[in-house]
C-alpha atoms as a PDB file:
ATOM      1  CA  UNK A   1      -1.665   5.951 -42.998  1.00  0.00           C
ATOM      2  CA  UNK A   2       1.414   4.123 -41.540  1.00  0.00           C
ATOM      3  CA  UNK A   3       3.476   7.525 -42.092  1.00  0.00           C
ATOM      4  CA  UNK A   4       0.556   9.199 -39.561  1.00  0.00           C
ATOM      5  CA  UNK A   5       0.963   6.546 -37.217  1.00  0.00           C
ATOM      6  CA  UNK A   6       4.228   6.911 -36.815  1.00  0.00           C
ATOM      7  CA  UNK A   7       4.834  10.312 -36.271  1.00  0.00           C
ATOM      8  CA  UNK A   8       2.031  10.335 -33.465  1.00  0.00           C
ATOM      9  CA  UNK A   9       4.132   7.527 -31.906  1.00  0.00           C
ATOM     10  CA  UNK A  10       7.491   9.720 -32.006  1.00  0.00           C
ATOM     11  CA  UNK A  11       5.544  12.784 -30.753  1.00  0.00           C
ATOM     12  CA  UNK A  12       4.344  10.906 -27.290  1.00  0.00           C
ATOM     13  CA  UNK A  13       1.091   9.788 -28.076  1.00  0.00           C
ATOM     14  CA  UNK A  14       2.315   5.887 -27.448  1.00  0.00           C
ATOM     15  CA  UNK A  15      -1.023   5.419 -25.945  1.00  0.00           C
ATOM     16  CA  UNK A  16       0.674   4.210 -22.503  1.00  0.00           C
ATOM     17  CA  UNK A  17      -0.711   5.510 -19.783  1.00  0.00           C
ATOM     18  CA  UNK A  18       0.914   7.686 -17.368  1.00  0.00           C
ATOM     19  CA  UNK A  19       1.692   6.510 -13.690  1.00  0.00           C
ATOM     20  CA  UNK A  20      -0.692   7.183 -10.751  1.00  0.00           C
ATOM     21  CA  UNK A  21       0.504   8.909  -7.789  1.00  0.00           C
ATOM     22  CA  UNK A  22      -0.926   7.261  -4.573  1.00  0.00           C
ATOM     23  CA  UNK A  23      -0.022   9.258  -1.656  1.00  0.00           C
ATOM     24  CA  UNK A  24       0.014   8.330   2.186  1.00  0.00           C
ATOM     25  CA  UNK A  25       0.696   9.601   5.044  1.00  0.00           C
ATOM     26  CA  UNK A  26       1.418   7.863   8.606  1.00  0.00           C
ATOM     27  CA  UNK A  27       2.098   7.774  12.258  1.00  0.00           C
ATOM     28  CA  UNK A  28       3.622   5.610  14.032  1.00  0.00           C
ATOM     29  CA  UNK A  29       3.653   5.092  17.861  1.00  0.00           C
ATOM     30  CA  UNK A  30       6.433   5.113  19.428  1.00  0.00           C
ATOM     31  CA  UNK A  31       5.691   1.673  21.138  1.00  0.00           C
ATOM     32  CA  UNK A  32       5.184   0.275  17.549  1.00  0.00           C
ATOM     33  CA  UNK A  33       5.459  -3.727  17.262  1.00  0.00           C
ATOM     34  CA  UNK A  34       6.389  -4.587  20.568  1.00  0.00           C
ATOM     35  CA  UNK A  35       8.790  -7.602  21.223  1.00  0.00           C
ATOM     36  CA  UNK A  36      10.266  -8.414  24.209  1.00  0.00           C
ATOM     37  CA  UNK A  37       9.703  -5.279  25.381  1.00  0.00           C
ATOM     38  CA  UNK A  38      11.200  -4.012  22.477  1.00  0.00           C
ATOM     39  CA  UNK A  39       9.691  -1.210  19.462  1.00  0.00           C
ATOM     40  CA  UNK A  40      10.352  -2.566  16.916  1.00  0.00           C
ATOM     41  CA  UNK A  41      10.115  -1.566  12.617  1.00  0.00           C
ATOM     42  CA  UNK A  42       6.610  -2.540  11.103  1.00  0.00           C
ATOM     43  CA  UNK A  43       7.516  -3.455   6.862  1.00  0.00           C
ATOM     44  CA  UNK A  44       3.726  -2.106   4.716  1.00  0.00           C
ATOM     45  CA  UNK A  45       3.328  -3.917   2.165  1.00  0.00           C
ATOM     46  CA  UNK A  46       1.076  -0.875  -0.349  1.00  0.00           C
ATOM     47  CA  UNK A  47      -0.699  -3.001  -2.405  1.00  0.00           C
ATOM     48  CA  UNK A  48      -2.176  -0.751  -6.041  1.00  0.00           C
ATOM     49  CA  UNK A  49      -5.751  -2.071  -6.600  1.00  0.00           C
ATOM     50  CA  UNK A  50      -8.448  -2.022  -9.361  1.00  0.00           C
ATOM     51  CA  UNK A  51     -11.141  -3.707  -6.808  1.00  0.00           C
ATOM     52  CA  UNK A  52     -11.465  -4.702  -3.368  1.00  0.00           C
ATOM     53  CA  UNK A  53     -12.840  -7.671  -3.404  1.00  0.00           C
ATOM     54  CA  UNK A  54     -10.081 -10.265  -3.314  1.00  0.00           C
ATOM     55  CA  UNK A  55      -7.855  -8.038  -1.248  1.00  0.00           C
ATOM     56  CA  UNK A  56     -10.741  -7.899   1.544  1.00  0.00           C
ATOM     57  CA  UNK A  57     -11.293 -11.924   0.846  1.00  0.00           C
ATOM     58  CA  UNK A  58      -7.300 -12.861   1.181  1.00  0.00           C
ATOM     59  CA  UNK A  59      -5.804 -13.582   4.763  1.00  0.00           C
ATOM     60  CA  UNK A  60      -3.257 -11.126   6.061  1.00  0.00           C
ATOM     61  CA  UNK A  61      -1.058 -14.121   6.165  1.00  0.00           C
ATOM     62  CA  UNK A  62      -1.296 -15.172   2.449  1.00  0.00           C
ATOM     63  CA  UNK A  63      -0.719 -11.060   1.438  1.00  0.00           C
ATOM     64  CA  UNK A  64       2.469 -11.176   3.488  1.00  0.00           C
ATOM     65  CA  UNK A  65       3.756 -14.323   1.617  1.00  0.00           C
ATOM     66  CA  UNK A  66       3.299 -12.896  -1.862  1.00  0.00           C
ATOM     67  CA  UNK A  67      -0.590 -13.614  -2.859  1.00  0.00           C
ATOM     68  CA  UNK A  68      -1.684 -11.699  -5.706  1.00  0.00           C
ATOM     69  CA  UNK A  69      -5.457 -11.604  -5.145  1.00  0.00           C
ATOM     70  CA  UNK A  70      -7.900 -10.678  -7.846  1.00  0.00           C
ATOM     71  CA  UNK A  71      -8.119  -7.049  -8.437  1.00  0.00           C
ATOM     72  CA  UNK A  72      -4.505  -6.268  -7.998  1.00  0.00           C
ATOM     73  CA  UNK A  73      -3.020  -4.012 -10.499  1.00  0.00           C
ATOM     74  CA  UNK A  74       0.871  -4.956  -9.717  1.00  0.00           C
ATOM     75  CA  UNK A  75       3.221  -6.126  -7.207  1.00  0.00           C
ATOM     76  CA  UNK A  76       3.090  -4.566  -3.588  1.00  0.00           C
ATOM     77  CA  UNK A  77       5.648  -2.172  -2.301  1.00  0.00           C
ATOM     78  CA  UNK A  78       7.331  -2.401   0.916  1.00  0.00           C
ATOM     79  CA  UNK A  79       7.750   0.360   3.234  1.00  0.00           C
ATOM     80  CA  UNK A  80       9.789  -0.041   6.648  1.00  0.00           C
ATOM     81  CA  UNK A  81       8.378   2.077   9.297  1.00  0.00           C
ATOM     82  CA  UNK A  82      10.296   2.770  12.335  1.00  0.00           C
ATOM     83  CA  UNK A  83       8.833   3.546  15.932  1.00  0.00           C
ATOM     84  CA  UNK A  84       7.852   7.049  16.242  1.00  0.00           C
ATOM     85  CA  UNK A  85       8.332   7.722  12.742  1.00  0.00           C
ATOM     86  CA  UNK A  86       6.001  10.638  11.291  1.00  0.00           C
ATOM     87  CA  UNK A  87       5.945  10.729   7.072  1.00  0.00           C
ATOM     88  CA  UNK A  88       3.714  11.465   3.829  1.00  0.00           C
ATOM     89  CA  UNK A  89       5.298   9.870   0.888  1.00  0.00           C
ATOM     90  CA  UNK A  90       3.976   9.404  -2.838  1.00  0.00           C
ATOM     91  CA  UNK A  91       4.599   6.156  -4.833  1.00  0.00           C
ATOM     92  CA  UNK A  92       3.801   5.468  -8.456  1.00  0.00           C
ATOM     93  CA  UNK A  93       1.136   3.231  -8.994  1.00  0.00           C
ATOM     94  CA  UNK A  94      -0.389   1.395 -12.379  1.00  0.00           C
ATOM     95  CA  UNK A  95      -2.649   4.026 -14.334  1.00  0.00           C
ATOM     96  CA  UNK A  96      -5.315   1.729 -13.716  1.00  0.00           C
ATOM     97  CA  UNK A  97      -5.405   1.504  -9.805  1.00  0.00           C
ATOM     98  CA  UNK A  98      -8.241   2.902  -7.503  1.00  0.00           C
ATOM     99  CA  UNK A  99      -7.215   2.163  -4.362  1.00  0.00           C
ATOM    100  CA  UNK A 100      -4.496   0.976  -2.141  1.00  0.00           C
ATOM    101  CA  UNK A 101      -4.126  -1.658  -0.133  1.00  0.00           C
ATOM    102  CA  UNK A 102      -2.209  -1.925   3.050  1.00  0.00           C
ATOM    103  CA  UNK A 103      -0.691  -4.545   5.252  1.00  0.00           C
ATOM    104  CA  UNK A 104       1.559  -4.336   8.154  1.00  0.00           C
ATOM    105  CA  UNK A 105       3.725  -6.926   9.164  1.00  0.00           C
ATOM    106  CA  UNK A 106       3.786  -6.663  12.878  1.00  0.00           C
ATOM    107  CA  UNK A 107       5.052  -9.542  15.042  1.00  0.00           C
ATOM    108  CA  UNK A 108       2.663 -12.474  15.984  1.00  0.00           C
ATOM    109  CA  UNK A 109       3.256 -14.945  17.840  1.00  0.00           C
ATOM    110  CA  UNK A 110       2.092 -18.376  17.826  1.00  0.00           C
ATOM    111  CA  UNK A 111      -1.965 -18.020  18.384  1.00  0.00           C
ATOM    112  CA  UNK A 112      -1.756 -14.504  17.922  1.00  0.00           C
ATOM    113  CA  UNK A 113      -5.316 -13.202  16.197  1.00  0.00           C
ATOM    114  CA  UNK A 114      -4.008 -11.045  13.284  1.00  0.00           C
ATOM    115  CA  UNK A 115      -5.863  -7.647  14.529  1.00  0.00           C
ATOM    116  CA  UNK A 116      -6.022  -4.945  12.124  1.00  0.00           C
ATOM    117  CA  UNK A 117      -3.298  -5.195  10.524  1.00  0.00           C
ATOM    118  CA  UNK A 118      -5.081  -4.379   6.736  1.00  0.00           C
ATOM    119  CA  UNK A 119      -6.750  -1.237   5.285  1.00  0.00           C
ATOM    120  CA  UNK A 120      -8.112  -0.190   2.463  1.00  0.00           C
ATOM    121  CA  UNK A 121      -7.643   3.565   1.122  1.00  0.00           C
ATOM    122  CA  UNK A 122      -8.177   5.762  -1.827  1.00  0.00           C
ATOM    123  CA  UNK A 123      -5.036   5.884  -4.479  1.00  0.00           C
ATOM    124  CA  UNK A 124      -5.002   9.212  -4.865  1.00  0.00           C
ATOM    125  CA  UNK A 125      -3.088  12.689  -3.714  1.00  0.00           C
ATOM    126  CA  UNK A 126      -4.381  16.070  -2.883  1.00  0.00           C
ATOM    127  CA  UNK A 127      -6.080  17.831   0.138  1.00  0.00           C
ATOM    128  CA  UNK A 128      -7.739  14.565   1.554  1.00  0.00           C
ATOM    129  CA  UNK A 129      -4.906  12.074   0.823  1.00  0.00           C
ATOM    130  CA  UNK A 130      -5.064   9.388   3.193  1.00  0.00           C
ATOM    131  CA  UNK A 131      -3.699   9.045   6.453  1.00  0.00           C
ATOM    132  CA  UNK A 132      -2.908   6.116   8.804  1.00  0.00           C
ATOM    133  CA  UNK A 133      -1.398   5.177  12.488  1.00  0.00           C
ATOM    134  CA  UNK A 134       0.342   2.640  13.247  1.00  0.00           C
ATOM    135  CA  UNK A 135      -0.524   1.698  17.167  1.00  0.00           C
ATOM    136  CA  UNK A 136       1.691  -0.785  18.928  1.00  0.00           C
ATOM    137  CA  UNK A 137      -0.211  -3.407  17.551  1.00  0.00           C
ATOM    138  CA  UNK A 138      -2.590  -1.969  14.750  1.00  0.00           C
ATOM    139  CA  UNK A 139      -3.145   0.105  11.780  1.00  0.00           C
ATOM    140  CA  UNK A 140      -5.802   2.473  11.985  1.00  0.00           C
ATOM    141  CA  UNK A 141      -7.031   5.015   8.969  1.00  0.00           C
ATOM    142  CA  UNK A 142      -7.217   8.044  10.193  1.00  0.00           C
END
């Protein structure tokens, strides 16, 4: 029995499952994160999630300093977006994500109400993949 095991480990079937592509696609204004006047980059933070729940529940603040809310399937990655910037990118996510979870760091300042600045999208690629602007001051699923 150990000799069957074996050789269905050395022909691939390790049982690990494969990578998910997530795939997104965004706009950004050309104003994006004023400053002074200023456009300025926006940094998404794409967060690979099993549930919504704590994502939803956590402050944009706390997601931008690291939380790892229940239902999160791994550690965010960051994408820097630049005004007027127009791309659809794919990342590899765990097998076991659903959906993805966004958050844009634009600028606040002090007493600044955090906006929409957090979405929640399918993890998936294909025809309908989603598809989000980034306003001046918002992000906005398209």
């Amino acid at each position: 029995m150990a000799l069957a095991t074996g050789v269905a480990l050395a022909c691939g079937g390790s049982g690990v499952p494969e990578p998910l592509e997530a795939c997104l696609s965004y706009t950004a204004s050309s104003n994006l994160n004023l400053y002074d006047g200023q456009p300025h980059v926006v940094t998404l933070y794409l967060y690979p999630l099993v549930g919504t729940l704590g994502f939803e529940q956590a402050s944009v603040t706390d997601l931008l300093e690291g939380a790892s809310p229940p239902g999160v399937a791994g550690p965010p990655v960051a994408i820097t977006v630049g005004p007027g910037e127009e791309r659809a990118m794919e990342e590899a996510f765990p097998a076991t994500a659903i959906y993805m979870g966004i958050v844009a760091d634009y600028y606040r300042g002090p007493g600044d109400a955090e906006g929409t600045r957090r979405a929640i999208v399918p993890a998936k690629c294909g025809w309908f993949a989603p598809a989000i602007t980034l306003s001046p001051t918002d992000l906005l699923v398209n």
